[in-house]
Protein backbone atom coordinates (compact mmCIF):
# COMPACT_ATOMS: atom_id res chain seq x y z
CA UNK A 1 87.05 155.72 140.45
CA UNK A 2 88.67 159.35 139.54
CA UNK A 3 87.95 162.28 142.17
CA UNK A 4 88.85 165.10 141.32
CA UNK A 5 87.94 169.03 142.99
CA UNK A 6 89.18 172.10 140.72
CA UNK A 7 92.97 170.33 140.54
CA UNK A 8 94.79 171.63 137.51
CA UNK A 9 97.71 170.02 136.05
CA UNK A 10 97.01 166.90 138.51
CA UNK A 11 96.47 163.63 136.54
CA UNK A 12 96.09 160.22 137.95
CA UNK A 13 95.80 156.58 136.21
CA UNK A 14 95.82 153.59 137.55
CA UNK A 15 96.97 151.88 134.80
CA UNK A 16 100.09 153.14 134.85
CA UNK A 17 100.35 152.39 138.79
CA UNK A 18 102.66 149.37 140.21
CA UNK A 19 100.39 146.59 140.89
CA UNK A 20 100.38 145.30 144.53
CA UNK A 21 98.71 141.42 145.20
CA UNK A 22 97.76 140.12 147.88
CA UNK A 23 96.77 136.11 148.18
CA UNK A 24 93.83 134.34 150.79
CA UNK A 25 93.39 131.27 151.13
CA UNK A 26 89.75 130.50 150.72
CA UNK A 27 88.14 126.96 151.08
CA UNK A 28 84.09 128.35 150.43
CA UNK A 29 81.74 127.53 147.60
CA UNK A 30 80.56 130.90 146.95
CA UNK A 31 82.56 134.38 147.36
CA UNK A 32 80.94 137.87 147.59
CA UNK A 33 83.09 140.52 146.51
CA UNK A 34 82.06 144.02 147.84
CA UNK A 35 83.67 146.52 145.71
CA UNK A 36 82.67 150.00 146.98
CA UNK A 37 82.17 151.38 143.46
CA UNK A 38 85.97 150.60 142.63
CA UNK A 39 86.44 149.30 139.44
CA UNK A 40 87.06 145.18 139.81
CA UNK A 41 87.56 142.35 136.98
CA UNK A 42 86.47 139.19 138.29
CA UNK A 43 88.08 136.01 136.99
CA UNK A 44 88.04 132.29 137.09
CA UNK A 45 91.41 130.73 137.04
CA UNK A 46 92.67 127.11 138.01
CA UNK A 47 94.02 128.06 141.78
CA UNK A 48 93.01 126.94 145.08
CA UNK A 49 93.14 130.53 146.47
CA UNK A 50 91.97 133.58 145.72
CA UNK A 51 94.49 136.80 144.68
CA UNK A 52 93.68 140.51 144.33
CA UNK A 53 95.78 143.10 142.54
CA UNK A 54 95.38 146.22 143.09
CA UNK A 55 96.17 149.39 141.20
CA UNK A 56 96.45 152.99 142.77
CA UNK A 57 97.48 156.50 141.85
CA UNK A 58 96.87 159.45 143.89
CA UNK A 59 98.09 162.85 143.46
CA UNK A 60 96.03 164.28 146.44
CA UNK A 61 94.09 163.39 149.38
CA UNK A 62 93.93 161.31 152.16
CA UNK A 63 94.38 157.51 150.84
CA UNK A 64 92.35 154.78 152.38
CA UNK A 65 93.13 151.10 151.14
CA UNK A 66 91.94 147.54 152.36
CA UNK A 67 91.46 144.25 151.20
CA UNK A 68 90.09 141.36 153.92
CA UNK A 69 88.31 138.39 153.33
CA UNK A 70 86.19 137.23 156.00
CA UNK A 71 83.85 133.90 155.52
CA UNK A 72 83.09 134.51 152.17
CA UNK A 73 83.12 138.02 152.01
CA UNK A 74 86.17 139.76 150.28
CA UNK A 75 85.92 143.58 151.00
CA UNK A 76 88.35 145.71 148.48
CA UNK A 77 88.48 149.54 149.05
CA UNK A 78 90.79 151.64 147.59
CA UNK A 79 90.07 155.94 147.54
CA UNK A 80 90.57 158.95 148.93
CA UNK A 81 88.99 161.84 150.46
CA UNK A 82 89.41 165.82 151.21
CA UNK A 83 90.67 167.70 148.46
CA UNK A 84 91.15 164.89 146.47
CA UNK A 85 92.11 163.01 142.84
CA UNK A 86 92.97 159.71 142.64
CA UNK A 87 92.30 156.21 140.62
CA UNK A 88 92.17 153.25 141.46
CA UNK A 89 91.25 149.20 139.89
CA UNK A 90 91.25 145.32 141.19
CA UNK A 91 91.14 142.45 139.35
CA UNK A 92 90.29 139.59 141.66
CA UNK A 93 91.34 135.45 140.48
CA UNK A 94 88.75 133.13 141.75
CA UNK A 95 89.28 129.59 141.98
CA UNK A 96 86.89 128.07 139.10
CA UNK A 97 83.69 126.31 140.17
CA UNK A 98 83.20 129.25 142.61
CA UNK A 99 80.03 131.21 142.36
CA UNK A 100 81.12 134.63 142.70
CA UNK A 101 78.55 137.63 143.47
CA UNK A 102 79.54 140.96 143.05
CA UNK A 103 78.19 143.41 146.00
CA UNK A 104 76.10 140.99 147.09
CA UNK A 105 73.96 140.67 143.59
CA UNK A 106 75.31 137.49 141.13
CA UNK A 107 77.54 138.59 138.83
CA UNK A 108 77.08 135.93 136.25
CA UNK A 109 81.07 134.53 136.93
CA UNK A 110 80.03 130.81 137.66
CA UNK A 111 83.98 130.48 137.74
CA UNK A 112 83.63 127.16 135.02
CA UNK A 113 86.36 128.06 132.92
């Protein structure tokens, strides 16, 4: 998600950011991921866990970043506000055989493979 308010000669990609990761450990059959509108891959890999990456790049604003899982919720925010630009991405590793919904809706990762 790019915000940007009349900022010239301020660019921001995430892409280009240094990743950060975070691991939980996460023993439930189903996992909602709540995204607030950020960009998020979802993928099934063989782990027993689950591990979000996160990219950021801000050039102005206030940052606000979090990542929790509670039960089998996994909440991943990552913005900014006020006279702002920034960008930001996730890409969240599932264990497989986990059905993952994405803000609550199913997000057709069954996590098989």
């Amino acid at each position: 998600m790019a915000l940007g308010l009349g900022v010239t000669g301020c660019s921001v990609d995430a892409s280009t950011a240094a990743p950060e990761s975070k691991v939980f450990p996460f023993r439930g059959t189903t996992l909602d991921v709540r995204t607030h509108e950020v960009a998020a891959d979802l993928v099934a890999v063989d782990r027993e866990d689950v591990k979000v990456t996160r990219w950021f790049d801000a050039a102005a604003g206030s940052e606000h970043l979090s990542w929790e899982l509670k039960g089998g919720v996994l909440d991943i925010d990552a913005g900014c506000s006020g006279f702002a630009i920034c960008d930001a991405k996730f890409r969240v590793e599932v264990p497989k055989g986990v059905t993952v919904l994405r803000d609550g809706r199913k997000s057709g990762l069954r996590g098989d493979g």
